[in-house]
N, C-alpha and C. Protein backbone atom coordinates (compact mmCIF):
# COMPACT_ATOMS: atom_id res chain seq x y z
N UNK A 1 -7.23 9.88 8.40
CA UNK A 1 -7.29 9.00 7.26
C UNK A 1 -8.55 8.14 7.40
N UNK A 2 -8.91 7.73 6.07
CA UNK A 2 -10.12 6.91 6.42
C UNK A 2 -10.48 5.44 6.26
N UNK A 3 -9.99 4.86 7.34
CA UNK A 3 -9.55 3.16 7.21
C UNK A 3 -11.24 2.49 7.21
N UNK A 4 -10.99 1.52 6.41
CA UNK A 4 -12.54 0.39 5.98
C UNK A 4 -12.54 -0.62 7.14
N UNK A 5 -11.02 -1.15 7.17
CA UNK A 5 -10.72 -2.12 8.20
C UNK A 5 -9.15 -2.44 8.27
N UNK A 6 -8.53 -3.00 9.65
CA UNK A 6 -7.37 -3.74 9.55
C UNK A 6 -7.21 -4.81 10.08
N UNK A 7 -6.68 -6.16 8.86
CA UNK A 7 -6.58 -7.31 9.13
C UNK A 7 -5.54 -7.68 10.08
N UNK A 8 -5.43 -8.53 10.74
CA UNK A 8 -4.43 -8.98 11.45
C UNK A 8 -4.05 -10.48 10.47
N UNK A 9 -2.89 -11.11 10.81
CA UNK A 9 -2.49 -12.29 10.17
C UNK A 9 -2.77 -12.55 8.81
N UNK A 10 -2.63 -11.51 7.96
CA UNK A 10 -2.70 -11.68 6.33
C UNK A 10 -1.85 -12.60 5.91
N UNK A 11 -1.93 -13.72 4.63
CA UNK A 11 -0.57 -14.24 4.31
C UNK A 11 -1.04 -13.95 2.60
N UNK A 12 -1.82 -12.92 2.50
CA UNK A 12 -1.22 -12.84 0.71
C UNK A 12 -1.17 -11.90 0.69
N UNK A 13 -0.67 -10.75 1.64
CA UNK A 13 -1.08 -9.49 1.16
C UNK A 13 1.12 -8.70 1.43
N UNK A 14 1.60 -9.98 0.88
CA UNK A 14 3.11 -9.98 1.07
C UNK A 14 3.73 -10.81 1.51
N UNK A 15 4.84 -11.29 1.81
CA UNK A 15 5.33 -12.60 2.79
C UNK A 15 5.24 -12.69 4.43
N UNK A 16 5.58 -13.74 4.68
CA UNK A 16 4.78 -13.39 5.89
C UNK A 16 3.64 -12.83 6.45
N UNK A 17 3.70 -12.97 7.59
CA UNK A 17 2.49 -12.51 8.69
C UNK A 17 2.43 -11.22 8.39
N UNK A 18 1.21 -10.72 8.38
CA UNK A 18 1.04 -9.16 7.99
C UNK A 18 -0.31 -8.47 8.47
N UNK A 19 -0.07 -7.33 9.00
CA UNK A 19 -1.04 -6.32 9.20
C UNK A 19 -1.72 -5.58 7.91
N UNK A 20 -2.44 -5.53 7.50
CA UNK A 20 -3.22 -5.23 6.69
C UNK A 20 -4.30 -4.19 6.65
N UNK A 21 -3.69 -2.75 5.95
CA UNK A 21 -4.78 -1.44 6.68
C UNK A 21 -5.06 -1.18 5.39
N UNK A 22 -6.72 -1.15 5.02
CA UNK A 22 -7.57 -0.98 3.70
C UNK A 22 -7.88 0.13 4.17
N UNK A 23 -7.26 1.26 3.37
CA UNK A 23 -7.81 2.60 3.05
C UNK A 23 -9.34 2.77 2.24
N UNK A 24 -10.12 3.76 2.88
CA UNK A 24 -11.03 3.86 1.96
C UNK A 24 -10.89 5.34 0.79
N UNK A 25 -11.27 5.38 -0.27
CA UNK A 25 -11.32 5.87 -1.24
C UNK A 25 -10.63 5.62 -2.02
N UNK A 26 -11.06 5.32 -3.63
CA UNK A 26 -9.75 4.82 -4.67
C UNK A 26 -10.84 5.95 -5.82
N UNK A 27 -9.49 6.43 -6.31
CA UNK A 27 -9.68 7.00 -7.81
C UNK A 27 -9.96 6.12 -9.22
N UNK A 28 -9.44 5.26 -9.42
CA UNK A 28 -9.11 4.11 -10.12
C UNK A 28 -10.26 3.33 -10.55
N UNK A 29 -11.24 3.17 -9.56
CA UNK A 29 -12.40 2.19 -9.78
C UNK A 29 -12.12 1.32 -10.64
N UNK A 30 -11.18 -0.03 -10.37
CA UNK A 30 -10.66 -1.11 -11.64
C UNK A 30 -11.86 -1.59 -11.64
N UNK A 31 -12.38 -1.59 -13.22
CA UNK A 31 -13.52 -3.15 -13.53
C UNK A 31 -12.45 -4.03 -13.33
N UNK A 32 -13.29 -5.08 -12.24
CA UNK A 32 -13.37 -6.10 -11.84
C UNK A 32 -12.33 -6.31 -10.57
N UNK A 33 -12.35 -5.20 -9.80
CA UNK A 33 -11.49 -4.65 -8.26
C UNK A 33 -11.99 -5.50 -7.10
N UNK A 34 -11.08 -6.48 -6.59
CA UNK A 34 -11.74 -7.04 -5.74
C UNK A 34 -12.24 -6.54 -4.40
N UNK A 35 -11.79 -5.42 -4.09
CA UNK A 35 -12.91 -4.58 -3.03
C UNK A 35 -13.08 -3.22 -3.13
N UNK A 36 -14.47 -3.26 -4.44
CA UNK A 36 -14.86 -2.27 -4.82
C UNK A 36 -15.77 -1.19 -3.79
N UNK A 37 -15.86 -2.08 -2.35
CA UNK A 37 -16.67 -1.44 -1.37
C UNK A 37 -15.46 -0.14 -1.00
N UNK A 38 -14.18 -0.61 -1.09
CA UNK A 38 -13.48 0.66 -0.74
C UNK A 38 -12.77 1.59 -1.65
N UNK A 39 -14.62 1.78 -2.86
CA UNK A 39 -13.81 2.93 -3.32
C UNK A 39 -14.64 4.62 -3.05
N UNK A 40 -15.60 4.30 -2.05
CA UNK A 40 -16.50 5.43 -1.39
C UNK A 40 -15.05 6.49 -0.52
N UNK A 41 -14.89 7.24 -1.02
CA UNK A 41 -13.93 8.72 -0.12
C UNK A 41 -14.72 8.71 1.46
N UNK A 42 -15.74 8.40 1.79
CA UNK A 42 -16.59 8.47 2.89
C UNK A 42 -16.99 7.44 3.82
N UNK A 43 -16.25 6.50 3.41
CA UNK A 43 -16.51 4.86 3.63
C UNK A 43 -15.67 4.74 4.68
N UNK A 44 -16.10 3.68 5.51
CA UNK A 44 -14.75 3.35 6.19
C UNK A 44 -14.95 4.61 7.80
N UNK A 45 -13.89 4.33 8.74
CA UNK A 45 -14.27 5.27 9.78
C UNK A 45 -13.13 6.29 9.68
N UNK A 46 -12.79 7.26 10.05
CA UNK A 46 -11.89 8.10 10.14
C UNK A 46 -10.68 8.26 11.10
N UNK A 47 -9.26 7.63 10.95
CA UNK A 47 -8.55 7.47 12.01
C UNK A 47 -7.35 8.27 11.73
N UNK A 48 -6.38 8.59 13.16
CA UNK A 48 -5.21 9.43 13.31
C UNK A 48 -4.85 8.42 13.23
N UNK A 49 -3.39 9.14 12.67
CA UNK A 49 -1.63 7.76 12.02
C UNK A 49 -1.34 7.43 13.66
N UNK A 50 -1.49 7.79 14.76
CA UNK A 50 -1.38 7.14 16.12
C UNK A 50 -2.19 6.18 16.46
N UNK A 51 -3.74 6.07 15.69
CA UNK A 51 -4.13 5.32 16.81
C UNK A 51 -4.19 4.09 15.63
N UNK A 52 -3.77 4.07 14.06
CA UNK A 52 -3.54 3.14 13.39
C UNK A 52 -2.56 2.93 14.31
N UNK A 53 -1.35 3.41 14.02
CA UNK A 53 -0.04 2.88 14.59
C UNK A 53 0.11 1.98 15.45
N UNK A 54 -0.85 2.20 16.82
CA UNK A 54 -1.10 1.52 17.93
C UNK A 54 -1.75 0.45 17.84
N UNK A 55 -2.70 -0.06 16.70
CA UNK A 55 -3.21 -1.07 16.73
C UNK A 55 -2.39 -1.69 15.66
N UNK A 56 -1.56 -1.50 14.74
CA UNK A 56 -0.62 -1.75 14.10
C UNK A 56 0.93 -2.56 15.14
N UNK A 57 1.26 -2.26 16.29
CA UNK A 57 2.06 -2.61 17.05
C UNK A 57 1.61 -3.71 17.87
N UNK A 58 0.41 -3.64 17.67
CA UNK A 58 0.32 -4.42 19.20
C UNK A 58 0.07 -5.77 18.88
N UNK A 59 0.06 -6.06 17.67
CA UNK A 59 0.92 -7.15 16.64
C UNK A 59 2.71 -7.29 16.29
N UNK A 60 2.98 -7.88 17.40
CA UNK A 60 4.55 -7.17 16.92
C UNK A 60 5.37 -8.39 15.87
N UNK A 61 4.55 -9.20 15.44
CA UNK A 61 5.47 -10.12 14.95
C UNK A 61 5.01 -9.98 13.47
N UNK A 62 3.87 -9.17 13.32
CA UNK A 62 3.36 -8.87 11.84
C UNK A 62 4.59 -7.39 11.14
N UNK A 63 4.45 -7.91 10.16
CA UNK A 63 4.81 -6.62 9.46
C UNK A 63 3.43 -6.00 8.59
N UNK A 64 3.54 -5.13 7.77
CA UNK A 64 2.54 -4.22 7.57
C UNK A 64 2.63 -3.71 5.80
N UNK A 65 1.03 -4.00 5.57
CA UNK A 65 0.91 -3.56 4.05
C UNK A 65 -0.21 -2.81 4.32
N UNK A 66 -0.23 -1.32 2.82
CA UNK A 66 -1.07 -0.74 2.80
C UNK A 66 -2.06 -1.44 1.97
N UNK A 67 -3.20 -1.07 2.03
CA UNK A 67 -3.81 -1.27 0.73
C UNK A 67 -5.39 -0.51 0.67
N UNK A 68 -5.81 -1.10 -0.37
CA UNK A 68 -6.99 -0.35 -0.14
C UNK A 68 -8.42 -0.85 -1.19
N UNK A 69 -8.91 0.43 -1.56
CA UNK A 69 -9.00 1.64 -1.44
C UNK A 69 -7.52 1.70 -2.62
N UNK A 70 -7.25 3.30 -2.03
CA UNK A 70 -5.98 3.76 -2.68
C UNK A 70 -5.00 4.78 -1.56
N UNK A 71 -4.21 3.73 -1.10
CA UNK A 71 -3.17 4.71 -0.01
C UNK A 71 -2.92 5.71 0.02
N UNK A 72 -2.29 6.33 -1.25
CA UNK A 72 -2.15 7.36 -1.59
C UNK A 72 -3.33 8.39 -1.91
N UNK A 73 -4.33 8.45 -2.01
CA UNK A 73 -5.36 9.05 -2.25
C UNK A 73 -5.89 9.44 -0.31
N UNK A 74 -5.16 9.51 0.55
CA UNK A 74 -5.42 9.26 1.75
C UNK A 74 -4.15 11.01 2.23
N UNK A 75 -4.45 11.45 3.42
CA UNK A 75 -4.04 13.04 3.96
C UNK A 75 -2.12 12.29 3.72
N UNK A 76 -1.26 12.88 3.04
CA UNK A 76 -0.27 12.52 2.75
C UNK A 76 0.80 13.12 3.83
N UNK A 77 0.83 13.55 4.07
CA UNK A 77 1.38 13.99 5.79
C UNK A 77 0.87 13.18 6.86
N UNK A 78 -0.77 12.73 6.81
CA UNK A 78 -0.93 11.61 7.85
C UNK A 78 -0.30 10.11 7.49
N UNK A 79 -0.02 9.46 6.51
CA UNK A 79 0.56 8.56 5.88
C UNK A 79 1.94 8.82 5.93
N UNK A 80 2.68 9.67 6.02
CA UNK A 80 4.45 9.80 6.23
C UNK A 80 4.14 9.22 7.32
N UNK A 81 3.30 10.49 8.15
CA UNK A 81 3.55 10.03 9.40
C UNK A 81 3.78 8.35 10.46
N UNK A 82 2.30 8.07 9.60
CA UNK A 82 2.37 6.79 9.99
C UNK A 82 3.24 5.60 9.38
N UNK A 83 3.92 5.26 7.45
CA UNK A 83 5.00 4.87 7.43
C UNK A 83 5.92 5.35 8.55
N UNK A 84 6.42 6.30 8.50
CA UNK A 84 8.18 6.76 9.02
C UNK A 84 7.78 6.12 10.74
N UNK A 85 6.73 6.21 11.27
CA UNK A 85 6.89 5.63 12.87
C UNK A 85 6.80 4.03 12.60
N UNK A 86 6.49 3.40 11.46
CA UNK A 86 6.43 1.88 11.24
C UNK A 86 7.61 1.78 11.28
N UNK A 87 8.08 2.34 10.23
CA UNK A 87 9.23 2.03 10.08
C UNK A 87 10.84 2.18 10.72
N UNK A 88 10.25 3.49 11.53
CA UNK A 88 11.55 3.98 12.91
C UNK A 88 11.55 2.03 13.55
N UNK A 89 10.10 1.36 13.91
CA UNK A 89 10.20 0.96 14.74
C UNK A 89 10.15 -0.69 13.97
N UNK A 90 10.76 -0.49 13.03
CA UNK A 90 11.31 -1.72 12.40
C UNK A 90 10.32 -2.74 11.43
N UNK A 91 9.49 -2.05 11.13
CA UNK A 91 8.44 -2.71 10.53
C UNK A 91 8.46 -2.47 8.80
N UNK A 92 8.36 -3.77 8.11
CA UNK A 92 8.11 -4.31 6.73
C UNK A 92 7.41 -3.66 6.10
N UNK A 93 7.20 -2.64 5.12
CA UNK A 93 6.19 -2.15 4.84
C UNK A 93 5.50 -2.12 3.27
N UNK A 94 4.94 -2.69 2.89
CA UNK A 94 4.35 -3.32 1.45
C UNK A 94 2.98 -1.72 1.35
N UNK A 95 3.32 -1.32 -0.08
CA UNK A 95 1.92 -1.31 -0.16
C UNK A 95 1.54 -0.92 -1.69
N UNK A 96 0.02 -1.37 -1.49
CA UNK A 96 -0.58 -1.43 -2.90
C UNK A 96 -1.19 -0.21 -3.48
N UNK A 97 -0.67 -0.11 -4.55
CA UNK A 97 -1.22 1.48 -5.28
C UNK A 97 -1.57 1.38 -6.85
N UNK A 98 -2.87 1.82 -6.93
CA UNK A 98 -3.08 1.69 -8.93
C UNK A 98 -2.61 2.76 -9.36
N UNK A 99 -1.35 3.30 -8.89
CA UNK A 99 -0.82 4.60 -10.08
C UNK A 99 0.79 3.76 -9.80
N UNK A 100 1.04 4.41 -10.72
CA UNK A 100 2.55 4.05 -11.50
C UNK A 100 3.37 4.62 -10.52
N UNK A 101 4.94 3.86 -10.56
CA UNK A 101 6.02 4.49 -9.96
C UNK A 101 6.31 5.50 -10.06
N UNK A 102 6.30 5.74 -11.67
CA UNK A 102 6.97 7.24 -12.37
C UNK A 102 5.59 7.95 -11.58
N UNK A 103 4.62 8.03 -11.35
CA UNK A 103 3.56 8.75 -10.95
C UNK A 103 3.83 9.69 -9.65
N UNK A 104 4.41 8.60 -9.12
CA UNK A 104 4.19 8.65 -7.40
C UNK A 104 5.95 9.85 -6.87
N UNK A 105 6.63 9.35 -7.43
CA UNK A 105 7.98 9.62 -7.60
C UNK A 105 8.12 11.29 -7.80
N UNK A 106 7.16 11.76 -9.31
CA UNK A 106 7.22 12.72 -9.40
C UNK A 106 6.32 13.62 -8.96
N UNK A 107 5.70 13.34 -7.60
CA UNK A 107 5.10 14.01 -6.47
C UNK A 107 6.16 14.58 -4.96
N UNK A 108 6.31 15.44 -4.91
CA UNK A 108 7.22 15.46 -3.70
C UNK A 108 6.44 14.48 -2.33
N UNK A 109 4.94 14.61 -1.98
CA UNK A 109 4.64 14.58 -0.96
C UNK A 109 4.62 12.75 -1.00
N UNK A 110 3.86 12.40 -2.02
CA UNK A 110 4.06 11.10 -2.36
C UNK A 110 5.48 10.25 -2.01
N UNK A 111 6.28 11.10 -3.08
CA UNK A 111 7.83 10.44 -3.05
C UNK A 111 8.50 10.32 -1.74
N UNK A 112 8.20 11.12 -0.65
CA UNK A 112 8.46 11.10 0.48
C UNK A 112 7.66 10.22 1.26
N UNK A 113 6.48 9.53 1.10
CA UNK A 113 5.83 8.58 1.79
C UNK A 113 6.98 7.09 1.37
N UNK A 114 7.16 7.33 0.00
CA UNK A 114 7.87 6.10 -0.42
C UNK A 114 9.26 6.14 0.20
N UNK A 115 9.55 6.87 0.41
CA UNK A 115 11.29 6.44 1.08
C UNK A 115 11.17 5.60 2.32
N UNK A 116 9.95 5.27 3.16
CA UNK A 116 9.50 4.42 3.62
C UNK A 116 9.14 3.17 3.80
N UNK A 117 8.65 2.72 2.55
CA UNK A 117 8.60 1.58 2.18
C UNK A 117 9.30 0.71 1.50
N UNK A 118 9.09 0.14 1.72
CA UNK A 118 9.95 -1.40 0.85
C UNK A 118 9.79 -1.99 -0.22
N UNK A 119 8.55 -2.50 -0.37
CA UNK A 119 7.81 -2.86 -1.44
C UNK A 119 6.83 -2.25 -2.27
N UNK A 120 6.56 -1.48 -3.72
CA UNK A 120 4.94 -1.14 -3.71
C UNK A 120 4.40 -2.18 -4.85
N UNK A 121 3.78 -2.32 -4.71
CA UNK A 121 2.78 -2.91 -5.95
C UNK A 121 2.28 -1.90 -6.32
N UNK A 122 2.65 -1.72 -7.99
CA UNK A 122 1.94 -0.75 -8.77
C UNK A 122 0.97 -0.73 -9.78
N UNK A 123 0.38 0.23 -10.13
CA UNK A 123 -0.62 -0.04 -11.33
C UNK A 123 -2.00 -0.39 -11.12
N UNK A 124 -2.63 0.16 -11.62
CA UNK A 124 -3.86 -0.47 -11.55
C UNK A 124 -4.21 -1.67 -12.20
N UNK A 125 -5.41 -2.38 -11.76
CA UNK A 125 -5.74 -3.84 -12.06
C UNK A 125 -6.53 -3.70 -13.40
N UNK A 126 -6.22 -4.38 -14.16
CA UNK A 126 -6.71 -5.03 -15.45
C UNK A 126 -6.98 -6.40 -15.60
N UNK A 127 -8.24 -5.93 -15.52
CA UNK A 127 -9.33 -7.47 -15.67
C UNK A 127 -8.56 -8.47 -17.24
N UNK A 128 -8.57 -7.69 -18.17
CA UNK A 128 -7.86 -8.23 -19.72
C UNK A 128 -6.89 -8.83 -19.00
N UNK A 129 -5.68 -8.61 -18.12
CA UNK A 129 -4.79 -8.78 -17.39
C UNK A 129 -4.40 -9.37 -16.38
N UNK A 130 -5.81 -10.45 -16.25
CA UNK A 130 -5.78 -10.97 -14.70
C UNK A 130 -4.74 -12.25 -14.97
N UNK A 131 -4.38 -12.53 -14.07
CA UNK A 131 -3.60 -13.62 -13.51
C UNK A 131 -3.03 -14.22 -12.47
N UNK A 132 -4.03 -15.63 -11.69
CA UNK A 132 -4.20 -15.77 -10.95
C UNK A 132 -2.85 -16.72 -10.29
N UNK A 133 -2.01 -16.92 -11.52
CA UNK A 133 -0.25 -17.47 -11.08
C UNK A 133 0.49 -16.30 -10.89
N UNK A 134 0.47 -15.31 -10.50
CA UNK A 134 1.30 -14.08 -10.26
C UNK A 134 0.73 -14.19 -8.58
N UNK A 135 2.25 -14.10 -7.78
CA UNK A 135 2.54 -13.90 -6.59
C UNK A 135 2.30 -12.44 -5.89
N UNK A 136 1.39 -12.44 -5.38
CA UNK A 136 1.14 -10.81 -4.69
C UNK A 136 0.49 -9.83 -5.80
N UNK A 137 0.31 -10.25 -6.87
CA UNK A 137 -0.42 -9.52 -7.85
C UNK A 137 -1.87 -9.76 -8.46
N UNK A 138 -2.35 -8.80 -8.99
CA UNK A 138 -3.82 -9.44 -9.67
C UNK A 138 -3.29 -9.36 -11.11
N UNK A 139 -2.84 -8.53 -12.02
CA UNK A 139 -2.72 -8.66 -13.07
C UNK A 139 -1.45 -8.27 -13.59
N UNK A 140 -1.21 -8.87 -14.97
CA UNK A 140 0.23 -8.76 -15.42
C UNK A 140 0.96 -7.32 -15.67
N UNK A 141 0.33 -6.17 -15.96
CA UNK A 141 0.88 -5.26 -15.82
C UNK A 141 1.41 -4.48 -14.64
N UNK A 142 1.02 -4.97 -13.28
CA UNK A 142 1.32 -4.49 -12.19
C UNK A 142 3.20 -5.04 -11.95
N UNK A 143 3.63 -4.30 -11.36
CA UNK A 143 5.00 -4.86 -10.75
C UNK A 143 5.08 -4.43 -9.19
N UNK A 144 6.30 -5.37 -8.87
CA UNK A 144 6.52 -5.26 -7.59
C UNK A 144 8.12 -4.43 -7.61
N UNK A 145 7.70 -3.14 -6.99
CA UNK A 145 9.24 -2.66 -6.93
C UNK A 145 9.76 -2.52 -5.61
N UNK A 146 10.99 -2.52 -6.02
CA UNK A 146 12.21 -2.80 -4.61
C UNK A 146 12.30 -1.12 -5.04
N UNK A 147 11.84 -0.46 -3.23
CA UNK A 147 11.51 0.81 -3.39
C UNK A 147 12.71 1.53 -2.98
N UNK A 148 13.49 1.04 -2.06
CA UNK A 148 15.55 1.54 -2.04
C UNK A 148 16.12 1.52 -3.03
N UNK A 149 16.28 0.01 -3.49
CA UNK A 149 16.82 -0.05 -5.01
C UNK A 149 16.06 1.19 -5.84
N UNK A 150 15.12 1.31 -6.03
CA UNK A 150 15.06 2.36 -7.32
C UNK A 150 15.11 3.47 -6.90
N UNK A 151 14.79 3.68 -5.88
CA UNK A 151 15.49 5.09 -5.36
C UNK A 151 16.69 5.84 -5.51
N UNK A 152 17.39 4.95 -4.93
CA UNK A 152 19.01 5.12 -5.89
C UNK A 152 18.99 4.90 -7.05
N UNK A 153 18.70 4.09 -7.70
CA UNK A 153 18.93 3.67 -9.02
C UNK A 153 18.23 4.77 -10.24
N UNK A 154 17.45 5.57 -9.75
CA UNK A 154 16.34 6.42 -10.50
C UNK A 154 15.74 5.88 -11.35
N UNK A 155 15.32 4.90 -11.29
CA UNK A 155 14.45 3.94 -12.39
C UNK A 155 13.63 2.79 -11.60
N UNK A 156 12.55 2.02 -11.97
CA UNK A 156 12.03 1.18 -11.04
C UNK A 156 12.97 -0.25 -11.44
N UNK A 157 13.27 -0.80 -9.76
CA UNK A 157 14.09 -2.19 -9.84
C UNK A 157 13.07 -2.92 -9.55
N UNK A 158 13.03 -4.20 -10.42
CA UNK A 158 11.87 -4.97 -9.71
C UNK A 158 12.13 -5.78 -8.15
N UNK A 159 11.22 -6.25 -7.36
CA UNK A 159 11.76 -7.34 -6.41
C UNK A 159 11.60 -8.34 -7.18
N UNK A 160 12.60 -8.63 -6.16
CA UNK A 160 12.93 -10.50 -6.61
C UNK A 160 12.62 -11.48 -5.17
C-alpha cells in the first residue's frame, strides 16, 4: 500500500487519541481537498499491512483512522488485512472515503474491508458544502455511518 504519512495523537480525525494512516492516491480530486498532495497513485512510500500494523501498535492507547488520499483506492486484500489484525487486536477503526456507502457495500472486496470498521465517513467533499460546525466532517453531504448497525440493518445508520 502506499502510505504519505502516519500521525500519531490525532484529535480530529475521530474521538479520541488516534493513529492516523494517509493513503496516497485518491480518484475524487475534491476542489478544495484539504490534502490534495495525496492524490498522486505514486506519492507517498510503499508499505506491507505488517509493518503499518507495527507502527500502528506501538501506540497502544491510540485507536486508528484511515484516511487519505482514498483508502479504498489502495491493494484491497492488503487493507482487510491490515483492518481485520487492528481489529482482532481491539482497535477503533474510523475511516474516511469520498465514495458512498451504497458504493462500497456493493463491492464484495470493499464490503469485506468494512465489516471491520466502525465508523466511515462518506462521500466526497464539496466545497458548495463546506461546513466548518460539522464534527469530523468537511461538508454537509458527507455522513458518518455506524458500520455494524447498517450492516445488519441493510441500509446506512447514521452515528450518533
Amino acid at each position: 500500500m502506499r502510505v504519505l504519512n502516519i500521525i500519531q495523537d490525532s484529535i480530529v480525525d475521530g474521538p479520541g487519541l488516534r493513529s492516523t494512516v494517509f493513503f496516497a492516491g485518491c480518484p475524487h480530486r475534491c476542489k478544495g481537498c484539504h490534502n490534495p498532495n495525496s492524490w498522486n497513485r505514486r506519492g507517498g512510500t510503499e508499505m506491507e499491512a505488517a509493518d503499518i500494523f507495527n507502527i500502528l501498535m506501538a501506540n497502544p492507547f491510540n485507536d486508528v483512522t484511515f484516511s487519505g488520499g482514498e483508502p479504498f483506492y489502495q491493494n484491497h486484500h492488503e487493507l482487510l488485512t491490515l483492518a481485520s489484525e487492528l481489529k482482532r487486536n481491539g482497535k477503533n477503526i474510523w475511516c474516511y472515503t469520498g465514495y458512498k456507502w451504497e458504493q462500497l457495500i456493493s463491492c464484495a472486496s470493499s464490503k469485506a474491508v468494512c465489516e471491520y470498521l466502525d465508523v466511515i465517513i462518506d462521500g466526497p467533499f464539496i466545497m458548495e458544502k463546506r461546513d466548518l460546525n460539522l464534527q469530523f466532517m468537511g461538508s454537509s453531504n458527507q455522513r458518518l455511518i455506524a458500520v455494524s448497525l447498517s450492516l445488519a440493518a441493510q441500509e446506512p445508520i447514521l452515528f450518533e
